[in-house]
C-alpha atoms as a PDB file:
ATOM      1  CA  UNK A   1    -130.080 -29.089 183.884  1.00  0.00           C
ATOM      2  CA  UNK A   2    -131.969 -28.764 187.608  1.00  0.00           C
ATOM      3  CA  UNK A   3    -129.972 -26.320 189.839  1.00  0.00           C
ATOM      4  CA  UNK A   4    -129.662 -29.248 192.480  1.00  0.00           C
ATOM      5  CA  UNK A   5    -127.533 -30.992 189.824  1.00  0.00           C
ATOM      6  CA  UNK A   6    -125.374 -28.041 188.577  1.00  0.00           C
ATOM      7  CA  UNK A   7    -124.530 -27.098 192.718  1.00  0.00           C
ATOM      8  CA  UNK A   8    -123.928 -30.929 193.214  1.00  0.00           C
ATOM      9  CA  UNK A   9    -121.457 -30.984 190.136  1.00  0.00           C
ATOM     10  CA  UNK A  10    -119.716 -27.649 191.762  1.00  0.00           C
ATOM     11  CA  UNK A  11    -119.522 -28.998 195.252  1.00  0.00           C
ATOM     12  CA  UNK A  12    -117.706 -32.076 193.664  1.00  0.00           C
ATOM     13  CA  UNK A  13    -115.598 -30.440 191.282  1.00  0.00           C
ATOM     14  CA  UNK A  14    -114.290 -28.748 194.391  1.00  0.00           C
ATOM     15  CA  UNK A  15    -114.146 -31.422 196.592  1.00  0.00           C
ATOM     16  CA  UNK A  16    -112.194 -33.251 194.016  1.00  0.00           C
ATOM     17  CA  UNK A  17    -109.702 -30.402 193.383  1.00  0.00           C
ATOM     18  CA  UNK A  18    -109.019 -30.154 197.710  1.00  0.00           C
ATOM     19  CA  UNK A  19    -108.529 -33.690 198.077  1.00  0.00           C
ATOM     20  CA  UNK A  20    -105.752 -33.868 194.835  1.00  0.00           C
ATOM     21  CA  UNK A  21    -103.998 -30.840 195.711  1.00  0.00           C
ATOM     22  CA  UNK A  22    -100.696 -31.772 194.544  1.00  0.00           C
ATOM     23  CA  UNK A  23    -102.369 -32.783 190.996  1.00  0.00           C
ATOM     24  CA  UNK A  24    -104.366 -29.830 190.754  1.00  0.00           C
ATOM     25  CA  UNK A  25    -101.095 -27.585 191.541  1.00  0.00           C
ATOM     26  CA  UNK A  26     -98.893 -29.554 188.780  1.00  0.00           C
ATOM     27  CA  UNK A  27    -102.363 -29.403 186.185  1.00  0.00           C
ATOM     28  CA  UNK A  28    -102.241 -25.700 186.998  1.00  0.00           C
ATOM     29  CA  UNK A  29     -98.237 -25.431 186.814  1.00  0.00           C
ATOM     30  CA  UNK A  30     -99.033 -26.856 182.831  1.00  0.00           C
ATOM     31  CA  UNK A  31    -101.583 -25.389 181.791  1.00  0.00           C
ATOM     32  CA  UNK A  32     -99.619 -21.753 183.266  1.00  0.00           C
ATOM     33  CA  UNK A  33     -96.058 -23.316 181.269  1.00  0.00           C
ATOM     34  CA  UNK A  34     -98.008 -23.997 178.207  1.00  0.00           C
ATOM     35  CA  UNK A  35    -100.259 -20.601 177.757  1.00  0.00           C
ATOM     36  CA  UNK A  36     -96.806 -19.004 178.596  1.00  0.00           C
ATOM     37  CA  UNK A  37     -95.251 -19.700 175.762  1.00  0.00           C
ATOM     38  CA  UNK A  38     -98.349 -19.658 173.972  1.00  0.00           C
ATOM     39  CA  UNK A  39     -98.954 -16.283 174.498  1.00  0.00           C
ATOM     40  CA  UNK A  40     -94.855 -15.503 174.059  1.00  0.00           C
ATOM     41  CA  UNK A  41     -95.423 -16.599 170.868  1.00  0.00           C
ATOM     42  CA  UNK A  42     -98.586 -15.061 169.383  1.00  0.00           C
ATOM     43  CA  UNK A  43     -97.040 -11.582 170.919  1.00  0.00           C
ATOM     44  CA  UNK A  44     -93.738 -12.085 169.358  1.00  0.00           C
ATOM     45  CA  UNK A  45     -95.868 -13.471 166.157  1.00  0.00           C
ATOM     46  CA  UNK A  46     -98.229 -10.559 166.055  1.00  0.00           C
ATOM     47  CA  UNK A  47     -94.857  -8.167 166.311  1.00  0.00           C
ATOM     48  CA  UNK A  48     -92.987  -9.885 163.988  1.00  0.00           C
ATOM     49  CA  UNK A  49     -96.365  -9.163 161.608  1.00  0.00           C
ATOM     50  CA  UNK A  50     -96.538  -5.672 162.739  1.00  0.00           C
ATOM     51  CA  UNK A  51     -92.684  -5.175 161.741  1.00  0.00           C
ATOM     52  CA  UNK A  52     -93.225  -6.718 158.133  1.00  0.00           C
ATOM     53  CA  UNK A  53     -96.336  -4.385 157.996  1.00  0.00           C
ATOM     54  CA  UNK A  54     -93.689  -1.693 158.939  1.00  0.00           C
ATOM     55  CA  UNK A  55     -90.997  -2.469 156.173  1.00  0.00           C
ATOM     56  CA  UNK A  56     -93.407  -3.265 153.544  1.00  0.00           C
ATOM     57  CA  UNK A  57     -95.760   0.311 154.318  1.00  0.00           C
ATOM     58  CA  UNK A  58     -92.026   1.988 154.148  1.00  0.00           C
ATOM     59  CA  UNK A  59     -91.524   1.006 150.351  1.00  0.00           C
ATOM     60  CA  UNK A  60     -91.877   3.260 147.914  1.00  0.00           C
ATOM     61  CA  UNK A  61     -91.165   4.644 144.397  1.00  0.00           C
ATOM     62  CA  UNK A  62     -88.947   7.292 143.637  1.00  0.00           C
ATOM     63  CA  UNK A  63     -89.192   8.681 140.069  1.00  0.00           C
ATOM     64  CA  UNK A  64     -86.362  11.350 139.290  1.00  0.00           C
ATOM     65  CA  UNK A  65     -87.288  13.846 136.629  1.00  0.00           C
ATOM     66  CA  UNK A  66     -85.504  15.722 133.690  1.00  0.00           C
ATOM     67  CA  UNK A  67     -83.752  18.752 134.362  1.00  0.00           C
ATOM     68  CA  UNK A  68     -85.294  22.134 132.303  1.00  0.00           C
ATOM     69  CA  UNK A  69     -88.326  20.954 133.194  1.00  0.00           C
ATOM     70  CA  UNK A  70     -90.868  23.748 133.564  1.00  0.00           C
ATOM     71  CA  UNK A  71     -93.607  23.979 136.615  1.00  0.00           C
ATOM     72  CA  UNK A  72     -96.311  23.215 134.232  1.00  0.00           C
ATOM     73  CA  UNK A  73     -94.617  20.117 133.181  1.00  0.00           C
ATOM     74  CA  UNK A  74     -93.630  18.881 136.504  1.00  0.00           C
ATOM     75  CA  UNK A  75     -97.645  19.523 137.680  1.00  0.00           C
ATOM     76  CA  UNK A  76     -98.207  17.234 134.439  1.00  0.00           C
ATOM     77  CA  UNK A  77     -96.379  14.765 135.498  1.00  0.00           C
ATOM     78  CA  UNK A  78     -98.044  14.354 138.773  1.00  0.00           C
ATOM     79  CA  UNK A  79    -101.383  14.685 137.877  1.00  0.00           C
ATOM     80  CA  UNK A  80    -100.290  11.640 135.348  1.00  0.00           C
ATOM     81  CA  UNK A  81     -98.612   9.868 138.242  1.00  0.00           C
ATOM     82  CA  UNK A  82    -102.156  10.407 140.402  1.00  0.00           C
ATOM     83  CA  UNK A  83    -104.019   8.960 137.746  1.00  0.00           C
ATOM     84  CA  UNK A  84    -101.897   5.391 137.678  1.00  0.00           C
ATOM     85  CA  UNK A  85    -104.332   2.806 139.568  1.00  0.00           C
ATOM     86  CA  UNK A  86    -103.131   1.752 142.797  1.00  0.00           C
ATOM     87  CA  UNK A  87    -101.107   4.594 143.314  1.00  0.00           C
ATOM     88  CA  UNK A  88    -101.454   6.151 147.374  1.00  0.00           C
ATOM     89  CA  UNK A  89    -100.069   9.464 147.272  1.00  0.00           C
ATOM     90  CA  UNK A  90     -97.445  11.235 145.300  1.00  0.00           C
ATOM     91  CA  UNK A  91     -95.221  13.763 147.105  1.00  0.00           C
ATOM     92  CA  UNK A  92     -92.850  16.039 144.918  1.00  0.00           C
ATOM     93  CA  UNK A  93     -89.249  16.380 146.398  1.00  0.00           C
ATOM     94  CA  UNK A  94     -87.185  19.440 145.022  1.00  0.00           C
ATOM     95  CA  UNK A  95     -83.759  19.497 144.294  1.00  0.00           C
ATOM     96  CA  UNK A  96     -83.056  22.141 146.885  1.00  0.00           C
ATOM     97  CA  UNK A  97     -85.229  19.689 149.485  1.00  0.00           C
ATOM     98  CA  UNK A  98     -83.136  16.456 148.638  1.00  0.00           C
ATOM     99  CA  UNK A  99     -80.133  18.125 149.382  1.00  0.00           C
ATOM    100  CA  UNK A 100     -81.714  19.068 152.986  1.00  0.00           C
ATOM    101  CA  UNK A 101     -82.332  15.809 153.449  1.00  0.00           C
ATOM    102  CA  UNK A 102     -78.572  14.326 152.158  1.00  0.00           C
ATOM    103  CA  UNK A 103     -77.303  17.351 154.846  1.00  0.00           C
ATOM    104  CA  UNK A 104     -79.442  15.526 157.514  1.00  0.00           C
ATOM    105  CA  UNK A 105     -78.826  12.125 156.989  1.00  0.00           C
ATOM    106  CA  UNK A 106     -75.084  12.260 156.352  1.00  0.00           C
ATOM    107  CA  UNK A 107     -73.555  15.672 156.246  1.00  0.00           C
ATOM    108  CA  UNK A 108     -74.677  16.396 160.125  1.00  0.00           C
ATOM    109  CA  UNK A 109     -73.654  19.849 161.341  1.00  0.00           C
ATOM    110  CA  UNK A 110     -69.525  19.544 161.152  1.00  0.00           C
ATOM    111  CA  UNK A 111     -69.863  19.057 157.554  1.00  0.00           C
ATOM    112  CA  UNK A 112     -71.580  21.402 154.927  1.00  0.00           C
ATOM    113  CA  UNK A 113     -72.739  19.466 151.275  1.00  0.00           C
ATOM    114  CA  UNK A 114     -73.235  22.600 149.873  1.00  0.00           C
ATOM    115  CA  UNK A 115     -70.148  24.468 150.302  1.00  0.00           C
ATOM    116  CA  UNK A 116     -68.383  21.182 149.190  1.00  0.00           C
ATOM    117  CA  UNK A 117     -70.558  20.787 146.457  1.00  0.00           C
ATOM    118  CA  UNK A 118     -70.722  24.076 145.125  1.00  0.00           C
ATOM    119  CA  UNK A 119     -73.661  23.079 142.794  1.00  0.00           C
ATOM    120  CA  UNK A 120     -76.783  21.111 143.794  1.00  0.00           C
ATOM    121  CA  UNK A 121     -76.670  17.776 141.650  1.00  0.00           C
ATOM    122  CA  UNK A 122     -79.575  16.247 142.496  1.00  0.00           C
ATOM    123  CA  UNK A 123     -82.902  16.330 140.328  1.00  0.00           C
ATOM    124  CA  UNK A 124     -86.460  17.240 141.329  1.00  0.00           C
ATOM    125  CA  UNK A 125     -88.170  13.737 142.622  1.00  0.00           C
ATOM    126  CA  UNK A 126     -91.634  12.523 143.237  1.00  0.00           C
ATOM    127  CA  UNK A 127     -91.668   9.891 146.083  1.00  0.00           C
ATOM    128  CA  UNK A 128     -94.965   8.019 145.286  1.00  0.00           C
ATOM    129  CA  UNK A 129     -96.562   5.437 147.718  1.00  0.00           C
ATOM    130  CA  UNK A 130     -99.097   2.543 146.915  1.00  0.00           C
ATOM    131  CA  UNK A 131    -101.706   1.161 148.643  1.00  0.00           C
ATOM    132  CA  UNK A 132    -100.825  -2.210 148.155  1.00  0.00           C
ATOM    133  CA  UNK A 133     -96.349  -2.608 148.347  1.00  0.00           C
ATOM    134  CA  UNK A 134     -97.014  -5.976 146.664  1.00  0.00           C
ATOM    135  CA  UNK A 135     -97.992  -3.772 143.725  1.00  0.00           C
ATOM    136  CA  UNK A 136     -94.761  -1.231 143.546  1.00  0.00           C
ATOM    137  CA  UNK A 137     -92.952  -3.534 140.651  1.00  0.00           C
ATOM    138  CA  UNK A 138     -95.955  -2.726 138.542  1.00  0.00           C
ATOM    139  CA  UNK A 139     -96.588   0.759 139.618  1.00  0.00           C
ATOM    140  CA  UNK A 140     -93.623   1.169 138.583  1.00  0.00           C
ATOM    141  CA  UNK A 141     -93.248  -0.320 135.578  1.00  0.00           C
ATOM    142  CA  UNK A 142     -95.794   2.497 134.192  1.00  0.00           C
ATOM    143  CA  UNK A 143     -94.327   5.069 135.956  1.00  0.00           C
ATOM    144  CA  UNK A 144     -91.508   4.789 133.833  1.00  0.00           C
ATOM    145  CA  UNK A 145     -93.659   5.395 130.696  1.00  0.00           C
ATOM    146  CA  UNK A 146     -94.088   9.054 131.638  1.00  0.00           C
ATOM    147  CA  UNK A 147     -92.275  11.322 129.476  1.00  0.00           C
ATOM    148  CA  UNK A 148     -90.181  13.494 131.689  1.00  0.00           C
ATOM    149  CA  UNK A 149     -89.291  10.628 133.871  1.00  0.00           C
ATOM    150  CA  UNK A 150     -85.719   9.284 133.359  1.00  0.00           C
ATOM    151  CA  UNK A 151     -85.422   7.245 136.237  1.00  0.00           C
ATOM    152  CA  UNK A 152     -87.290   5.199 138.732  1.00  0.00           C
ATOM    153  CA  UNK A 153     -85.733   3.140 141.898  1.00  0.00           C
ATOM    154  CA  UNK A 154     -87.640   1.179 144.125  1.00  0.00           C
ATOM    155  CA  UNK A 155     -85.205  -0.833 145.318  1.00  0.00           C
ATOM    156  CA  UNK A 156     -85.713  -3.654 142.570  1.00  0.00           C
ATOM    157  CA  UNK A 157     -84.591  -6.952 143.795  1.00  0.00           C
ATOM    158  CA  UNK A 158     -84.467  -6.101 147.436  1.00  0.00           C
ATOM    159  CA  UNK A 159     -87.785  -5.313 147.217  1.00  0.00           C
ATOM    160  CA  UNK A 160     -89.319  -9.169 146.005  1.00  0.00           C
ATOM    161  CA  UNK A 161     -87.110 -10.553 148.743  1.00  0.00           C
ATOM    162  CA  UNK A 162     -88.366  -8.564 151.619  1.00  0.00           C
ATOM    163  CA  UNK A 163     -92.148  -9.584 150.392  1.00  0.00           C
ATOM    164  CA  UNK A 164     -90.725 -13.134 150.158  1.00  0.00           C
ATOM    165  CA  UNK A 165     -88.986 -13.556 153.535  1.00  0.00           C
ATOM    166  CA  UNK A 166     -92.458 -11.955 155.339  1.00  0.00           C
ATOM    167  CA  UNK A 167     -94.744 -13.903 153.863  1.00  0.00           C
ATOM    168  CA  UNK A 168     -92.572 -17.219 155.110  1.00  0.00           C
ATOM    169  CA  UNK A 169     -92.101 -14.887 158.437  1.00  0.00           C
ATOM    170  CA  UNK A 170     -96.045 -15.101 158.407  1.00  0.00           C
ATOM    171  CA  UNK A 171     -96.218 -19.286 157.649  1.00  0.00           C
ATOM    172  CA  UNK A 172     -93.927 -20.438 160.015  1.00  0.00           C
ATOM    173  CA  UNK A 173     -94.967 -17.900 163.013  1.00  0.00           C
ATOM    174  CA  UNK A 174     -98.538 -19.759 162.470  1.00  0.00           C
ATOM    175  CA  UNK A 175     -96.945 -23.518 161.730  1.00  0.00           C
ATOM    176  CA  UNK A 176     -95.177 -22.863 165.183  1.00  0.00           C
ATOM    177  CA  UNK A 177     -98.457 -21.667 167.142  1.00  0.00           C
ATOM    178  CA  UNK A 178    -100.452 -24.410 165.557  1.00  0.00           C
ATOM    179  CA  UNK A 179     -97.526 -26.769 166.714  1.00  0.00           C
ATOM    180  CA  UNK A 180     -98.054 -25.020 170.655  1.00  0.00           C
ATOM    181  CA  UNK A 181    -101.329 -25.829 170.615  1.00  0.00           C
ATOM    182  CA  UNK A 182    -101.168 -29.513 170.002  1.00  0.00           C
ATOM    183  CA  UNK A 183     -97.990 -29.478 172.226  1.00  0.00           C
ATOM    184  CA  UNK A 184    -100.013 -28.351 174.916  1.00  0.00           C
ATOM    185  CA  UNK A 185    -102.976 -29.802 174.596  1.00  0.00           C
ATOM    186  CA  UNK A 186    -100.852 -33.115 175.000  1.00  0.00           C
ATOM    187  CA  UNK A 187     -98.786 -31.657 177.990  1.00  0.00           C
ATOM    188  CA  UNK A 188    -102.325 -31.085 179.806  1.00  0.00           C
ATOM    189  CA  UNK A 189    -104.115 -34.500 178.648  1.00  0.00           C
ATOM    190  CA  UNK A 190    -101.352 -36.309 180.155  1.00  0.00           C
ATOM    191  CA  UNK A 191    -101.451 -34.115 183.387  1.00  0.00           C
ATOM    192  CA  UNK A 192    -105.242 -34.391 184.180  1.00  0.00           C
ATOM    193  CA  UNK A 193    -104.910 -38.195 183.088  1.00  0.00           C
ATOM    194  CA  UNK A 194    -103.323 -39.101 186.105  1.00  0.00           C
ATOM    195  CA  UNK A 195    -105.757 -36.790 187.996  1.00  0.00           C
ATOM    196  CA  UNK A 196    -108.718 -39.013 186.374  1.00  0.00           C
ATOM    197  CA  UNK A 197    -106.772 -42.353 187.225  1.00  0.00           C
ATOM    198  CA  UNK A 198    -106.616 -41.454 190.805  1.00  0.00           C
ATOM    199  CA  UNK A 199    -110.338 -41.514 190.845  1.00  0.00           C
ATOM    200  CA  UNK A 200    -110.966 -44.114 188.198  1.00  0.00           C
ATOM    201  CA  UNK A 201    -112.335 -46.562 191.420  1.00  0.00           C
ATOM    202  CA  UNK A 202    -114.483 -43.748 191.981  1.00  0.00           C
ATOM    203  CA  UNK A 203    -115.703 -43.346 188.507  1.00  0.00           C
ATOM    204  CA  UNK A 204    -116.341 -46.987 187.871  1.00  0.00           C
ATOM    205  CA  UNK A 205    -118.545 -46.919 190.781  1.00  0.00           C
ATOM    206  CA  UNK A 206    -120.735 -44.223 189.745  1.00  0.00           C
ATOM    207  CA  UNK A 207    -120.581 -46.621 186.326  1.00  0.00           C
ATOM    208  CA  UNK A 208    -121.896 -49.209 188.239  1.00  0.00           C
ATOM    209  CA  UNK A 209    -124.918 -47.764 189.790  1.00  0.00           C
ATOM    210  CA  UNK A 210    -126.590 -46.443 186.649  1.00  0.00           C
ATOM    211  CA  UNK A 211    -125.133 -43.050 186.122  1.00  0.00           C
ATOM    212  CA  UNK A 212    -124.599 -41.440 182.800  1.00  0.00           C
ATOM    213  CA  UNK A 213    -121.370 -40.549 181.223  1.00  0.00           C
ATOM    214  CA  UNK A 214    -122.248 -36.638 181.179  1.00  0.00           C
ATOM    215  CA  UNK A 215    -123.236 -37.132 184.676  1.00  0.00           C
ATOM    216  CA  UNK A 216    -119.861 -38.278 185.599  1.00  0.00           C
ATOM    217  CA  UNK A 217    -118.159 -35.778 182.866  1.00  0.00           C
ATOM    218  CA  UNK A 218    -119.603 -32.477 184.747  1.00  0.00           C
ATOM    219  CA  UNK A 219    -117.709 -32.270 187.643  1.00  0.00           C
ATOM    220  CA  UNK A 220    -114.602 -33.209 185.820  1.00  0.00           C
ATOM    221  CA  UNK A 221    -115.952 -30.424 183.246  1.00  0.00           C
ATOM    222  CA  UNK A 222    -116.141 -27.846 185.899  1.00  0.00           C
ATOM    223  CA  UNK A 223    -112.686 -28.995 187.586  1.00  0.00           C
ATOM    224  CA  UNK A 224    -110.807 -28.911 183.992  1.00  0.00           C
ATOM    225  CA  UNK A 225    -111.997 -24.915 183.154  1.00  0.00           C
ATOM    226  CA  UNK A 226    -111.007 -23.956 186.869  1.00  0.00           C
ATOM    227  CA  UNK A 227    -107.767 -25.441 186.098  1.00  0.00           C
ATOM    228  CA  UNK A 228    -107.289 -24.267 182.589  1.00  0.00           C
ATOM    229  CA  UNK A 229    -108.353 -20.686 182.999  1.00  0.00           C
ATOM    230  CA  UNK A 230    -106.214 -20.313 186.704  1.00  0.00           C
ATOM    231  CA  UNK A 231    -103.122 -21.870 184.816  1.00  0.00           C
ATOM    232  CA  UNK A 232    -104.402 -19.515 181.726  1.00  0.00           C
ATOM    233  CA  UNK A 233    -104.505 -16.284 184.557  1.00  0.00           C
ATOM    234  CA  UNK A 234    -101.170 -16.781 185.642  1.00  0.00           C
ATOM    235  CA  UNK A 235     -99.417 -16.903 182.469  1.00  0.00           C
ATOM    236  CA  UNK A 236    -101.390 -13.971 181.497  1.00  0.00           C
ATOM    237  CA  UNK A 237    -100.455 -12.377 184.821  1.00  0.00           C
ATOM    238  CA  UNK A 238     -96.468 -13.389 183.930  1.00  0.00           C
ATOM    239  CA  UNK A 239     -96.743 -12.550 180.282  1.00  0.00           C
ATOM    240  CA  UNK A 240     -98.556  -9.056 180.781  1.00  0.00           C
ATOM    241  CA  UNK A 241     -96.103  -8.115 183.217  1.00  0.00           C
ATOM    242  CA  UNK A 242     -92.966  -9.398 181.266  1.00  0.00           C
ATOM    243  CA  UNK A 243     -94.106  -7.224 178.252  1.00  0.00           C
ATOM    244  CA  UNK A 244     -95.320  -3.972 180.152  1.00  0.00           C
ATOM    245  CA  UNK A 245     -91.539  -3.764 181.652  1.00  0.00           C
ATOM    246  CA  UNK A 246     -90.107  -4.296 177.583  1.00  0.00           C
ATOM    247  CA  UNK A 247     -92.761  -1.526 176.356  1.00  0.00           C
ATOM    248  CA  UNK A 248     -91.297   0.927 179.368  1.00  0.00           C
ATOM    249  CA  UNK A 249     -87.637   0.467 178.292  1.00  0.00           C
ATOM    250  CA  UNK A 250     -88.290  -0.224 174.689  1.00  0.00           C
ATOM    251  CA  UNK A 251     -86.158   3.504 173.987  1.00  0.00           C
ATOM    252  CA  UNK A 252     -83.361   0.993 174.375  1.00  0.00           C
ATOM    253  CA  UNK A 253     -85.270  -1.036 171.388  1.00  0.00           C
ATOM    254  CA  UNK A 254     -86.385   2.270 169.456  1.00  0.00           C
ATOM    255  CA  UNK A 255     -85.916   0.499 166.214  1.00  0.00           C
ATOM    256  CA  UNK A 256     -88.319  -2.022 166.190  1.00  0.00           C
ATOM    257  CA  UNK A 257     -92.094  -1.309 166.650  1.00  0.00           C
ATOM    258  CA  UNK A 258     -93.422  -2.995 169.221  1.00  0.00           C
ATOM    259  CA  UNK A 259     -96.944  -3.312 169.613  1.00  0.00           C
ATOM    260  CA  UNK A 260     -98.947  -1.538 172.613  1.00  0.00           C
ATOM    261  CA  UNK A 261    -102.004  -0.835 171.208  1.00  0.00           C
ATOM    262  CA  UNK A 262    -104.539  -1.296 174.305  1.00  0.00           C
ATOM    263  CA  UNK A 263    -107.195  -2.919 172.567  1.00  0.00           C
ATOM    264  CA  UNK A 264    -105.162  -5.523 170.527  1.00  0.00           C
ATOM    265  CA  UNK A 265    -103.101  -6.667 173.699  1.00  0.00           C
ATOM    266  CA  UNK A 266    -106.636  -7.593 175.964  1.00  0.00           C
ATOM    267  CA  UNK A 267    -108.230  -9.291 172.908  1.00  0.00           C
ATOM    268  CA  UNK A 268    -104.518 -11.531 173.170  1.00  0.00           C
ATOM    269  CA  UNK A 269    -105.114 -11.789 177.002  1.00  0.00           C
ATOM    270  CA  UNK A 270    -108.468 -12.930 177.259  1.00  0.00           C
ATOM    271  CA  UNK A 271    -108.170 -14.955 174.126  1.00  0.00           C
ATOM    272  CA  UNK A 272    -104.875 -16.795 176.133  1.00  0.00           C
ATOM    273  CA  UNK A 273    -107.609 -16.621 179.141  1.00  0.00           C
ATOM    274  CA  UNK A 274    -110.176 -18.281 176.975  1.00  0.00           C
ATOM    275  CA  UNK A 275    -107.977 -20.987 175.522  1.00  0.00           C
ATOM    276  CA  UNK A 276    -106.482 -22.567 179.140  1.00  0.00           C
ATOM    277  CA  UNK A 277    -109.981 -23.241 180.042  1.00  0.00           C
ATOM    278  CA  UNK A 278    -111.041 -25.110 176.438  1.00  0.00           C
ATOM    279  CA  UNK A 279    -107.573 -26.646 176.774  1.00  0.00           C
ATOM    280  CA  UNK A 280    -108.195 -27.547 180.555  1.00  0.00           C
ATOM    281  CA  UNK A 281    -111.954 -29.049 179.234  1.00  0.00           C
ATOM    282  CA  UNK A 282    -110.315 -30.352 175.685  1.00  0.00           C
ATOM    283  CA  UNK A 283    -107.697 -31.956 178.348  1.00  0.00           C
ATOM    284  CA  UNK A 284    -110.400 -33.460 180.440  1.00  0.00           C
ATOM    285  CA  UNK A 285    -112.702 -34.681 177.553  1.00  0.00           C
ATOM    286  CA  UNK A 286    -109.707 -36.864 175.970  1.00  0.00           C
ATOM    287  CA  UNK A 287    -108.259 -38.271 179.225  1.00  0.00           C
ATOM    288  CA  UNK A 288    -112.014 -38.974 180.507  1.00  0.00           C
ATOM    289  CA  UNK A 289    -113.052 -41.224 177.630  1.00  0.00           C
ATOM    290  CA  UNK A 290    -111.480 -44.415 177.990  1.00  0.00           C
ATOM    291  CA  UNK A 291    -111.975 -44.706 182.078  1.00  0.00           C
ATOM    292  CA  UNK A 292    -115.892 -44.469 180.540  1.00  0.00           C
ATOM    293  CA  UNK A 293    -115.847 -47.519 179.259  1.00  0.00           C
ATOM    294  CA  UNK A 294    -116.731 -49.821 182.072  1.00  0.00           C
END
């Protein structure tokens, strides 16, 4: 392409977008609407993933051992608990430790488990993680082979549902941002449509004369990015803004873990950036076609 044709295709692009100021505000308004909630939902998909991620890292194995057990045993039965594929890491938990921990979690300072108790109840433990959570049922399945072992909870049953609700947490987030996408790709056709019909007597005249289709497509081309990726700006603008001011006050939302790594929330941005402008040219390329046709 000669550099006299790519400034002639700018100058017109421009020219086009001045004199249709009104369409090229409402194009921008949809393309800005539609990368909105675009980008609403990939962030509130990507923290819905990083939640599951959460939950499912949190599950583990606890296997309770026998009492009498002597230290040589109860490094036996870790080094056999080690040597289980798939297994993480295995942390032993004394009986003088899990108490600590019930005293934390319920007892608080007012109320003292081991006066009440008198005796310490609860058994030496070995909290074991897995690399994969998908693979705790069968982890610990052989777990409970271990002689000196007479108990293992994992939270059977609610475990299989929590793996079952986030992988259909995972389908529908993408179903719904696959859905977006066509929604407003539509939303954006229809919009720079009636931009394109308000020239059409234009375009057929350039028909008429001899002039290609991509000659005619270029400036329309140009005009659909600078639409897409200004709409796509000012959502990102919105968005970024909207979800800086919920990471500042998410203390009110301590429980769930938002994401705000840097890194992950610019690859969203300019990826939202990215997609107004194919939108804006996907937009342009399906409303141009038929006012080709001359």
């Amino acid at each position: 392409m000669r550099p006299g044709s790519i400034i002639y295709f700018l100058r017109e692009a421009f020219k086009s977008l001045s004199r249709n100021r009104l369409l090229s505000f409402a194009t921008i308004s949809t393309v800005a609407i539609s990368i909105l909630i675009l980008g609403f939902a990939v962030l509130l998909t990507i923290n819905a993933s990083a939640l599951m991620n959460y939950l499912e890292s949190d599950v583990e194995i606890v296997a309770f051992l026998e009492k009498d057990l002597t230290k040589s045993q109860i490094s036996d039965i870790k080094q056999d608990l080690t040597a289980i594929t798939g297994v993480k890491s295995v942390n032993f938990v004394s009986r003088e430790k899990a108490l600590d921990k019930l005293q934390e979690s319920y007892g608080g300072k007012e109320y003292n488990l081991k006066e009440t108790l008198g005796k310490n109840p609860l058994p030496n433990s070995y909290e074991i993680k897995a690399d994969d959570p998908h693979n705790v049922s069968k982890i610990a399945a052989q777990v409970k082979k271990i002689d000196g072992i007479y108990k293992v909870n994992y939270g059977q049953g609610v475990v299989e549902r929590l793996f079952k609700v986030t992988r259909w947490v995972r389908i529908v987030s993408m179903v719904f941002i696959v859905l977006l996408v066509f929604a407003a790709v539509f939303l954006i056709a229809t919009t720079i449509r009636l931009a394109i019909f308000a020239r059409r007597k234009e375009i057929y005249l350039m028909k008429l004369i001899g002039s290609t289709d991509w000659f005619v497509r270029w400036p329309f081309f140009i005009e659909g990015v600078f639409l897409g990726a200004t709409g796509g700006l000012i959502a990102i603008l919105v968005l970024a803004a909207g979800y800086g001011s919920l990471i500042n006050h998410m203390d009110a939302l301590f429980f769930l873990p938002l994401v705000t790594n840097a890194k992950i929330l610019s690859n969203v941005y300019i990826s939202l950036l990215i997609c107004g402008a194919v939108l804006g040219v996907l937009g342009t390329w399906i409303s141009l076609n038929r006012f080709l046709d001359v």
